[in-house]
N, C-alpha and C. Protein backbone atom coordinates (compact mmCIF):
# COMPACT_ATOMS: atom_id res chain seq x y z
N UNK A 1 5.76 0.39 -9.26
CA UNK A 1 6.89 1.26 -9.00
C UNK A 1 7.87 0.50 -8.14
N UNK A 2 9.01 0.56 -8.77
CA UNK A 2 9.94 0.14 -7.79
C UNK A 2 10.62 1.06 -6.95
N UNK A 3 11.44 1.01 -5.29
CA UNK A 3 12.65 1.80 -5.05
C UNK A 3 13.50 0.89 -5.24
N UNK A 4 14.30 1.96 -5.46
CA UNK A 4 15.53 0.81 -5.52
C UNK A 4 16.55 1.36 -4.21
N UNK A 5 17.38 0.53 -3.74
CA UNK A 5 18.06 0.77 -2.56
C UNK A 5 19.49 0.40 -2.89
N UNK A 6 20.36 1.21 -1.99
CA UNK A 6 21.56 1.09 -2.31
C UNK A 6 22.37 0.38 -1.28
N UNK A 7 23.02 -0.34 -1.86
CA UNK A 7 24.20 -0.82 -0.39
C UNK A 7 25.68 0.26 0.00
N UNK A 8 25.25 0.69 1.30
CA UNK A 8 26.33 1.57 1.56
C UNK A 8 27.78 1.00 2.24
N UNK A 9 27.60 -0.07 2.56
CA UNK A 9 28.91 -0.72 2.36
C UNK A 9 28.78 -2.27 2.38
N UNK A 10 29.86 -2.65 1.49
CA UNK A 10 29.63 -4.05 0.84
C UNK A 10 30.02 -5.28 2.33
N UNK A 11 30.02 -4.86 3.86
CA UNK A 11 30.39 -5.29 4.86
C UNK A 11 28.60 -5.68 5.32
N UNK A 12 28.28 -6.65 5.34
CA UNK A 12 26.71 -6.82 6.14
C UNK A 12 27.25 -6.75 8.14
N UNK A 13 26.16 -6.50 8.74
CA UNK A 13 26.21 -6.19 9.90
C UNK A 13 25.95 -7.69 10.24
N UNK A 14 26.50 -7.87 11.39
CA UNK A 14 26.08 -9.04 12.06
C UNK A 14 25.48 -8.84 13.90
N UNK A 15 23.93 -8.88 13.65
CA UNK A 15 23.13 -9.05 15.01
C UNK A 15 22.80 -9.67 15.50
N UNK A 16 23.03 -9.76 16.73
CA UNK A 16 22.44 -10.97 17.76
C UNK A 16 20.68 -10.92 17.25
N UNK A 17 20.46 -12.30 16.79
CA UNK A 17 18.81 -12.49 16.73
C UNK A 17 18.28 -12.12 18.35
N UNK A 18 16.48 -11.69 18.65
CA UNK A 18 16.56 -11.64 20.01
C UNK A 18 16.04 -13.09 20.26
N UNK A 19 15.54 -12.97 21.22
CA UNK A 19 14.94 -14.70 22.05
C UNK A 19 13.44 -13.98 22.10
N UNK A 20 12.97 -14.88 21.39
CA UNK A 20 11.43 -14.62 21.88
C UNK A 20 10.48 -15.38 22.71
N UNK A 21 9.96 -15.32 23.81
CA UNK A 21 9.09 -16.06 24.74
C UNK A 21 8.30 -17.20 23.83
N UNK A 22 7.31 -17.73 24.94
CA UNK A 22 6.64 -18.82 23.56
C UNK A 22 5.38 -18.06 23.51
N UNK A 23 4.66 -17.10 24.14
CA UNK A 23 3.67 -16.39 24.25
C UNK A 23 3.48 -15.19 22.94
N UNK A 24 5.17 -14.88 22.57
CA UNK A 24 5.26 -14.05 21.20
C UNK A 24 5.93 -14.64 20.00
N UNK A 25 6.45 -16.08 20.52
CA UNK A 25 6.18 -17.25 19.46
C UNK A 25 4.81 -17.44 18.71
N UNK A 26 4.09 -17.47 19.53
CA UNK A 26 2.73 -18.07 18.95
C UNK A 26 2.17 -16.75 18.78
N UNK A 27 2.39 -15.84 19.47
CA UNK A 27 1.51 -14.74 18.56
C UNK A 27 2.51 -14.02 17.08
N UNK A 28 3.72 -14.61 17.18
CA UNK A 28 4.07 -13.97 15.34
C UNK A 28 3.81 -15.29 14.53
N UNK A 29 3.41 -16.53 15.47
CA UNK A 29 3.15 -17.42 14.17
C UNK A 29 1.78 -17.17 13.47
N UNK A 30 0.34 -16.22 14.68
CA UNK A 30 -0.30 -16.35 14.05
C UNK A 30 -0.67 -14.83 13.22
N UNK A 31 -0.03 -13.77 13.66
CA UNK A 31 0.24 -12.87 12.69
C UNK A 31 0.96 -13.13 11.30
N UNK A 32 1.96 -14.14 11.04
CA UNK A 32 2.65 -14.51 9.67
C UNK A 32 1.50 -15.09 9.22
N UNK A 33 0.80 -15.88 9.84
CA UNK A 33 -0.09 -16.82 9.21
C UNK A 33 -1.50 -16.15 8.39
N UNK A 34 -1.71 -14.90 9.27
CA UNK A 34 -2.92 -14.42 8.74
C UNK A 34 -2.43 -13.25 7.81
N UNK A 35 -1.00 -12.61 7.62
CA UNK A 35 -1.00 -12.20 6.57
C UNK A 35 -0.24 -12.72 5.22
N UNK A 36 -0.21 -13.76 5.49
CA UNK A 36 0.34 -14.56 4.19
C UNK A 36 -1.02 -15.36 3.98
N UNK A 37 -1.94 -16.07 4.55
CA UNK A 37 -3.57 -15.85 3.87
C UNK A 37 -4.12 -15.08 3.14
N UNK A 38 -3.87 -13.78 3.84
CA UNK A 38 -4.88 -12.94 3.11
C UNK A 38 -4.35 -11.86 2.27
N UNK A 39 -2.39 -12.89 1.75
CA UNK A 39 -2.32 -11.92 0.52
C UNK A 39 -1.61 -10.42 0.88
N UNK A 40 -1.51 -10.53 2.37
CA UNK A 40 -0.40 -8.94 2.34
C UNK A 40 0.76 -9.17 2.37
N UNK A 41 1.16 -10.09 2.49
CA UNK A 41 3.09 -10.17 2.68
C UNK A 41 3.06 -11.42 1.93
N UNK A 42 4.42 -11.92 1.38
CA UNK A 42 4.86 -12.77 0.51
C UNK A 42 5.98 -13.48 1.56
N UNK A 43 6.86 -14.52 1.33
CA UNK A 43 8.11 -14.81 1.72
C UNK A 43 9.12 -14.19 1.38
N UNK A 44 10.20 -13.27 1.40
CA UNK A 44 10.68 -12.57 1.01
C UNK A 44 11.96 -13.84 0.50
N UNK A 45 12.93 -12.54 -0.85
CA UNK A 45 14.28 -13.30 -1.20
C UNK A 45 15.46 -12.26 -0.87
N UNK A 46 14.98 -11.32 -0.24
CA UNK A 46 16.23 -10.69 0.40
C UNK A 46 17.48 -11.58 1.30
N UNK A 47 18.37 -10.73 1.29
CA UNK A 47 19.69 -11.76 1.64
C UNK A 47 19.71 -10.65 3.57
N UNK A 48 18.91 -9.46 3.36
CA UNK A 48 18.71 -9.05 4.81
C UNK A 48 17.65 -9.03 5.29
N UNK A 49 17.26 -9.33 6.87
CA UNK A 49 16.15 -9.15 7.30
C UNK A 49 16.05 -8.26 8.60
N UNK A 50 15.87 -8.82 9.68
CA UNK A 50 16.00 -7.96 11.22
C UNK A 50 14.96 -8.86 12.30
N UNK A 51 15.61 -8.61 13.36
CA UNK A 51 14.74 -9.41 14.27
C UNK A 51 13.44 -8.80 14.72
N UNK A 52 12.62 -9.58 15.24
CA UNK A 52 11.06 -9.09 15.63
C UNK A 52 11.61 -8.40 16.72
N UNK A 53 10.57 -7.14 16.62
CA UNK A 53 10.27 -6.35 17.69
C UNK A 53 8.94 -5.69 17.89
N UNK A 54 8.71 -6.39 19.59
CA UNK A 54 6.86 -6.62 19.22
C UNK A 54 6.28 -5.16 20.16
N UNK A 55 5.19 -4.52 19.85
CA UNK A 55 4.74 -3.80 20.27
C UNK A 55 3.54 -4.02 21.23
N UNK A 56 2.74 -3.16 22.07
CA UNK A 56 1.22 -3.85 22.49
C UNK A 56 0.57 -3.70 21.47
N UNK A 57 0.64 -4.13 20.26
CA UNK A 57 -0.60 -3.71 19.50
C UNK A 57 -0.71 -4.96 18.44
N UNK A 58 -1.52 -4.94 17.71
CA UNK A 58 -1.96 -6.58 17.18
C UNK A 58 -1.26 -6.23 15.67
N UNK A 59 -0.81 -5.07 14.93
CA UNK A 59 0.01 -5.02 13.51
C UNK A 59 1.52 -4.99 13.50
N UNK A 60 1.79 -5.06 12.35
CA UNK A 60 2.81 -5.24 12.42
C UNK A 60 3.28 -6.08 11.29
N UNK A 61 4.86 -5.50 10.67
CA UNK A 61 5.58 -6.80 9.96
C UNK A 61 6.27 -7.28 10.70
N UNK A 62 6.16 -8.41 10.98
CA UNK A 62 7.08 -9.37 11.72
C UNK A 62 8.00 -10.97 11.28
N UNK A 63 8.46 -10.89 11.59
CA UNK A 63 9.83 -11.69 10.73
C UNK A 63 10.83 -12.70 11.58
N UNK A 64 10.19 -13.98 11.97
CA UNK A 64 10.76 -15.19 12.58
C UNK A 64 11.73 -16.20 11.78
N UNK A 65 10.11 -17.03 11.10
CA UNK A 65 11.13 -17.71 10.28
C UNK A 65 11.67 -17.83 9.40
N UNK A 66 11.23 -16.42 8.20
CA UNK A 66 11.73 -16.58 6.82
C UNK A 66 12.02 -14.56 7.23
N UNK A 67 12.34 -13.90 5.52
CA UNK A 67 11.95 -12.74 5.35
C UNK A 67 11.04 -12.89 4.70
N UNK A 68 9.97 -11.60 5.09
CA UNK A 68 8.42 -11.45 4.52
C UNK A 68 8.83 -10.27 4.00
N UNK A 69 8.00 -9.87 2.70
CA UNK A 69 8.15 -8.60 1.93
C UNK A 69 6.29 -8.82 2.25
N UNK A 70 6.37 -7.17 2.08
CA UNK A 70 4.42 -6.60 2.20
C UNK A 70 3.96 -6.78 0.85
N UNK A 71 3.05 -6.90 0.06
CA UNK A 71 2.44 -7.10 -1.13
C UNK A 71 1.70 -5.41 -1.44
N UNK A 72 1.14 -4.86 -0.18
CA UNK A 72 0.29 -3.59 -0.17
C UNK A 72 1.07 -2.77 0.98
N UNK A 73 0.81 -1.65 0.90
CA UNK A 73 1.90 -0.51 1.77
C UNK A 73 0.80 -0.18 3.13
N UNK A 74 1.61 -1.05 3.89
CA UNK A 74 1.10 -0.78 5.56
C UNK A 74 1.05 0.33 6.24
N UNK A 75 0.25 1.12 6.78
CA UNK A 75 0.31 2.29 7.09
C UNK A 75 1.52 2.15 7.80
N UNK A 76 1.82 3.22 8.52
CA UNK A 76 2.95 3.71 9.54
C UNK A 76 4.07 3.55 9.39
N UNK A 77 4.60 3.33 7.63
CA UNK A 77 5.71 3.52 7.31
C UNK A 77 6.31 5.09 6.89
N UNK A 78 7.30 5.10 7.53
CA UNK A 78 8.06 6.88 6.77
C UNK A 78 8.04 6.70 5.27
N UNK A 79 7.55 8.04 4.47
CA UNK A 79 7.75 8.25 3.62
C UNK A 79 6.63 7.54 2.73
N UNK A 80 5.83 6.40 3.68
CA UNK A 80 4.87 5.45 2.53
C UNK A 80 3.50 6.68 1.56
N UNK A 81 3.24 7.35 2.60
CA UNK A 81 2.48 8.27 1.55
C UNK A 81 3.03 9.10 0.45
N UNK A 82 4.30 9.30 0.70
CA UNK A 82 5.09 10.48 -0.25
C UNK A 82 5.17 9.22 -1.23
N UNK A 83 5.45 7.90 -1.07
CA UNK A 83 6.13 6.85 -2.12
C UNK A 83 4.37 6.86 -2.95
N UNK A 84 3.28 6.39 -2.37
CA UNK A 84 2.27 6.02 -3.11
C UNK A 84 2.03 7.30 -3.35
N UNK A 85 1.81 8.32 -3.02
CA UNK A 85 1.60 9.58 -4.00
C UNK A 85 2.26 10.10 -5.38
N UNK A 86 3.33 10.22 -5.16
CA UNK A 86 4.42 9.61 -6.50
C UNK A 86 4.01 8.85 -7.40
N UNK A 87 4.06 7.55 -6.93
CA UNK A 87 2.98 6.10 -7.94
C UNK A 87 2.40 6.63 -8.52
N UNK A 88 1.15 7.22 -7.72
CA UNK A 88 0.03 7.35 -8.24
C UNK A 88 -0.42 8.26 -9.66
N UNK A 89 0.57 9.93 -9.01
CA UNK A 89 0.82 10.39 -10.56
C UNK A 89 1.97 9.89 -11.57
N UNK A 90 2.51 9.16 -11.16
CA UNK A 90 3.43 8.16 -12.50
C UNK A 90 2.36 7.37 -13.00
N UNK A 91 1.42 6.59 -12.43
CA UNK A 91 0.31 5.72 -13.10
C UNK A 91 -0.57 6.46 -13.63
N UNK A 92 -1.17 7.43 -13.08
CA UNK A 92 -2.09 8.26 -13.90
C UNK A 92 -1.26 9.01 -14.90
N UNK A 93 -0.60 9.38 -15.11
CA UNK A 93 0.25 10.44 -15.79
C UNK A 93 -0.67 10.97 -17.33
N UNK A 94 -0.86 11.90 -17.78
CA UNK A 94 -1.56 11.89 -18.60
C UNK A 94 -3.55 11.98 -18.11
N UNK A 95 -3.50 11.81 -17.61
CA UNK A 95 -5.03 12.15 -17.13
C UNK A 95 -5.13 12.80 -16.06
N UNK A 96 -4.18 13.10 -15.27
CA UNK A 96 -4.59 14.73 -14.07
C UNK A 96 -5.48 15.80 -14.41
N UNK A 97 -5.12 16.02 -15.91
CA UNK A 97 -6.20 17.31 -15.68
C UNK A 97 -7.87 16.68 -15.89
N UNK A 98 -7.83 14.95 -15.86
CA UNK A 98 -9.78 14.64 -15.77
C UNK A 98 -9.57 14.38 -14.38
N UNK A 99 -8.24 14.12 -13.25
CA UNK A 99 -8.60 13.55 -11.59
C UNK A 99 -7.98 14.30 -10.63
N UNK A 100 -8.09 14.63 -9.62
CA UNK A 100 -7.78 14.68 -8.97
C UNK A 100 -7.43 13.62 -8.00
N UNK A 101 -5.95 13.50 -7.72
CA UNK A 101 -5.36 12.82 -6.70
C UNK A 101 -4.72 13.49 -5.68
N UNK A 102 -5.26 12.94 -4.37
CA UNK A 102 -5.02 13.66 -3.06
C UNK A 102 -4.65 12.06 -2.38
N UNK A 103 -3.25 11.93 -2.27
CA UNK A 103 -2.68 10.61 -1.46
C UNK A 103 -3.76 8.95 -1.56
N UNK A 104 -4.28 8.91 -0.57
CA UNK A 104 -5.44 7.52 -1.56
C UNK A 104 -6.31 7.96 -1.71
N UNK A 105 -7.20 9.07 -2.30
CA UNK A 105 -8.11 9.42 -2.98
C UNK A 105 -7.94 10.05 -3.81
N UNK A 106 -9.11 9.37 -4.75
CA UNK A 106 -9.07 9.81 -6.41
C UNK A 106 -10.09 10.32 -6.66
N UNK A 107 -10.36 12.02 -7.12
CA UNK A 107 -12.11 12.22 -7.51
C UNK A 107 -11.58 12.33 -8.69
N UNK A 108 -12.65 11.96 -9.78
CA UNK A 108 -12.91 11.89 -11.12
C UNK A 108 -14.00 12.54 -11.66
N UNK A 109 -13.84 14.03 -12.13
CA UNK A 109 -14.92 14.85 -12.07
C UNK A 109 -15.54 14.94 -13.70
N UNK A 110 -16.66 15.37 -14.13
CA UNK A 110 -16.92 15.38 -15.68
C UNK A 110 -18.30 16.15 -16.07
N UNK A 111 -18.54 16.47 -16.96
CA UNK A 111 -19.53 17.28 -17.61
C UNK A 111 -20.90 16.27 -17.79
N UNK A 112 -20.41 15.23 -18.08
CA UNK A 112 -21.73 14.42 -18.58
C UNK A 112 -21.21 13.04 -17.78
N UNK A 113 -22.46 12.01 -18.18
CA UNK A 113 -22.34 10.88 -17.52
C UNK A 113 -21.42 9.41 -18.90
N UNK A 114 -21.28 10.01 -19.71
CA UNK A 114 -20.70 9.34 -20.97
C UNK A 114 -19.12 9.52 -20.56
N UNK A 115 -18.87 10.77 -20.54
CA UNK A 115 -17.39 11.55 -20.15
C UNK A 115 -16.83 10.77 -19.17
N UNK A 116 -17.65 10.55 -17.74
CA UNK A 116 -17.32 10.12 -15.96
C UNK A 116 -17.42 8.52 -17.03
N UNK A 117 -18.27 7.95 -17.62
CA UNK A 117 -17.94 6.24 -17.58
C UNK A 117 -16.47 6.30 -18.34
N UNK A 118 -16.22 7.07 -19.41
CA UNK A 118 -15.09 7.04 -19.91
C UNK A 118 -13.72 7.03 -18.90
N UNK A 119 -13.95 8.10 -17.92
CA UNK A 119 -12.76 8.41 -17.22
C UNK A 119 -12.66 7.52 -16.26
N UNK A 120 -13.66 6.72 -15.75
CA UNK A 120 -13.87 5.99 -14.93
C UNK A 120 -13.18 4.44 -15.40
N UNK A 121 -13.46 4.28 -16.26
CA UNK A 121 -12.61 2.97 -16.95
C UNK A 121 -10.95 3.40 -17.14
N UNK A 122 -10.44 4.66 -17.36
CA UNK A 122 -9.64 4.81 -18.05
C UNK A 122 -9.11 4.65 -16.33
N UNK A 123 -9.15 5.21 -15.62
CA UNK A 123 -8.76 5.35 -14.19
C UNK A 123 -8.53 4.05 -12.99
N UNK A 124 -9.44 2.99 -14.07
CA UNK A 124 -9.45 1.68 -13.51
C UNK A 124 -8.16 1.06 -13.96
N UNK A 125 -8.45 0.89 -15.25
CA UNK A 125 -7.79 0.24 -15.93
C UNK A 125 -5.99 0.65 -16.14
N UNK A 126 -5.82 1.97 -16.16
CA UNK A 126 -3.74 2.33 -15.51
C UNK A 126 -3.66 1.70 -14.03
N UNK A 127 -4.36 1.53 -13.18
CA UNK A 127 -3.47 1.32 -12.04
C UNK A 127 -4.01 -0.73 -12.52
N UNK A 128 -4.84 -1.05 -12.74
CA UNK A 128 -4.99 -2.86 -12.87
C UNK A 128 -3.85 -2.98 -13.57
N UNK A 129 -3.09 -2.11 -14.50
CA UNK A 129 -2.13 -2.90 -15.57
C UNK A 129 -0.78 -2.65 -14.56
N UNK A 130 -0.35 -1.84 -13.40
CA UNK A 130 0.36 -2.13 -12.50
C UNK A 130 0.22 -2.81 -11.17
N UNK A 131 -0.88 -3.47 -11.55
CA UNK A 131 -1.36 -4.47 -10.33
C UNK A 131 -1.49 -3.44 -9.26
N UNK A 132 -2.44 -2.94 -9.53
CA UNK A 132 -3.04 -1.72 -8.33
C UNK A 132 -4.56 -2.04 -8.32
N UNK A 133 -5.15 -2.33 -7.34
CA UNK A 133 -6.53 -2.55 -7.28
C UNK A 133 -7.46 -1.69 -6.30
N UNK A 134 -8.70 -1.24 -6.72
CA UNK A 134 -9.62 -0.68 -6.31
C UNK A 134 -10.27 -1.40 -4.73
N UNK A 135 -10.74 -1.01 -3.86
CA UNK A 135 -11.46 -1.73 -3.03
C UNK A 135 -12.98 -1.52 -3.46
N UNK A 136 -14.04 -1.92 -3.84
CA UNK A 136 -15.13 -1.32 -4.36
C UNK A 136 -15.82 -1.05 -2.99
N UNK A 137 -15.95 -1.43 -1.48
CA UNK A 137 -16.28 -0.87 -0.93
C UNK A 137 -16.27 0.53 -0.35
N UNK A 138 -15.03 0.94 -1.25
CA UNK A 138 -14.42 2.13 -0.75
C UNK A 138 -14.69 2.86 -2.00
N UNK A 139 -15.66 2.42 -2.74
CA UNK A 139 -15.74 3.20 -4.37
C UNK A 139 -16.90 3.95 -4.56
N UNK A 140 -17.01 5.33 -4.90
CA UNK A 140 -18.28 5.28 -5.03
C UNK A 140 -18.24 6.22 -6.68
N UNK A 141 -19.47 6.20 -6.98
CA UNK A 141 -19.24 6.51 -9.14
C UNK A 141 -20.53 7.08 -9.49
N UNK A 142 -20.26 7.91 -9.85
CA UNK A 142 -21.20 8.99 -10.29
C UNK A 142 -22.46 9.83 -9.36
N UNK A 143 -21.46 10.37 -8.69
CA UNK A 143 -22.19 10.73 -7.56
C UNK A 143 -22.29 12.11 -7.96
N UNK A 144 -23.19 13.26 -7.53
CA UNK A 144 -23.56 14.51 -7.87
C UNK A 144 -23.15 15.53 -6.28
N UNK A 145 -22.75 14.83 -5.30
CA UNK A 145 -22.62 15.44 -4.14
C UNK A 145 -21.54 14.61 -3.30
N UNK A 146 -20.65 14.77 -3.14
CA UNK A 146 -19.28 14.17 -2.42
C UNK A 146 -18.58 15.49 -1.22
N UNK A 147 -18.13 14.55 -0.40
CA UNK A 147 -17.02 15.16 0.67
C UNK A 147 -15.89 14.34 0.24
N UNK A 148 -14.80 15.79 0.19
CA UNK A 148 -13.61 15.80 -0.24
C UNK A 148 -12.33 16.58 0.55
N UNK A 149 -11.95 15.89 1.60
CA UNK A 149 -11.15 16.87 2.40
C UNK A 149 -11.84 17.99 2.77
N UNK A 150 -12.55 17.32 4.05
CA UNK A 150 -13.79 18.00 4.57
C UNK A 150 -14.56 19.08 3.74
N UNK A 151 -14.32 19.10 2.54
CA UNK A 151 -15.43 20.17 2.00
C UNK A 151 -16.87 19.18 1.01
N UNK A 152 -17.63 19.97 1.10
CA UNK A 152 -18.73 19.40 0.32
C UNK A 152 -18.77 19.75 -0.98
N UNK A 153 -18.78 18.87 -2.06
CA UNK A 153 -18.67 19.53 -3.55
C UNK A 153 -19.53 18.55 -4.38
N UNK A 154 -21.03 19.90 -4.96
CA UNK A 154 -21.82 19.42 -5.44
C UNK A 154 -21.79 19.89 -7.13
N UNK A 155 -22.39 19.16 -7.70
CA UNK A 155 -22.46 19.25 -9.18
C UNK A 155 -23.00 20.47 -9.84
């Protein structure tokens, strides 16, 4: 899914970059460093960015020497759950009435165990073809007894 964004006037702003100590030098070099390892942010090709502004806390997008775009949606953005909830029934579209989707959880409910492998592939396989991936630690499949927004729901 894309947003798309609009330019509200064709004038770019011009901001003083801030000065950063060498103590939050080296700690956004090694925050860029560990999330461009492990695959959450990219180098960005935007023509805007914004200066770092650091918090006490160890997350964060932060942005020295290039622009970084996120690869996966970082919590504590406005609106990021309303955006991946959206996604999610645009990617499923057509199979709601076999899942339930509640923001990042997906139950996949069924009569038989033939039915759940069916829906279970089918459920894999729409979000892999938009480069959406499962965590399998966070997966669990064919279960007869689940908590679901604090309620218990058995087979």
């Amino acid at each position: 899914m894309k947003l798309s964004l609009f330019r509200v006037s064709s004038l770019l702003l011009e901001c003083p970059t801030s000065c950063l100590n060498l103590p939050e030098l080296d700690e956004l070099g090694k925050q860029l460093a560990k999330m461009l390892d492990s695959g959450i942010s990219v180098p960005g090709k935007s023509p805007y960015g914004t200066s770092v502004l650091f918090q006490k806390k160890d997350d964060g997008s932060l942005q020295r020497y290039w622009v970084f775009e996120f690869k996966v949606m970082p919590f504590g953005l406005t609106n990021a759950l309303v955006t991946f909830y959206t996604m999610m029934n645009h990617v499923l579209q057509g199979f709601l009435d076999d899942f339930v989707v509640f923001l990042n959880d997906i139950v996949i409910y069924n009569d038989t165990r033939e039915e759940h492998a069916q829906h279970v592939r089918k459920d894999l396989i729409r979000p892999w073809e938009n480069e959406l991936y499962a965590k399998p630690s966070k997966c669990s499949v064919a279960q007869t007894l689940i908590s679901f927004l604090d309620h218990i729901i058995e087979q």
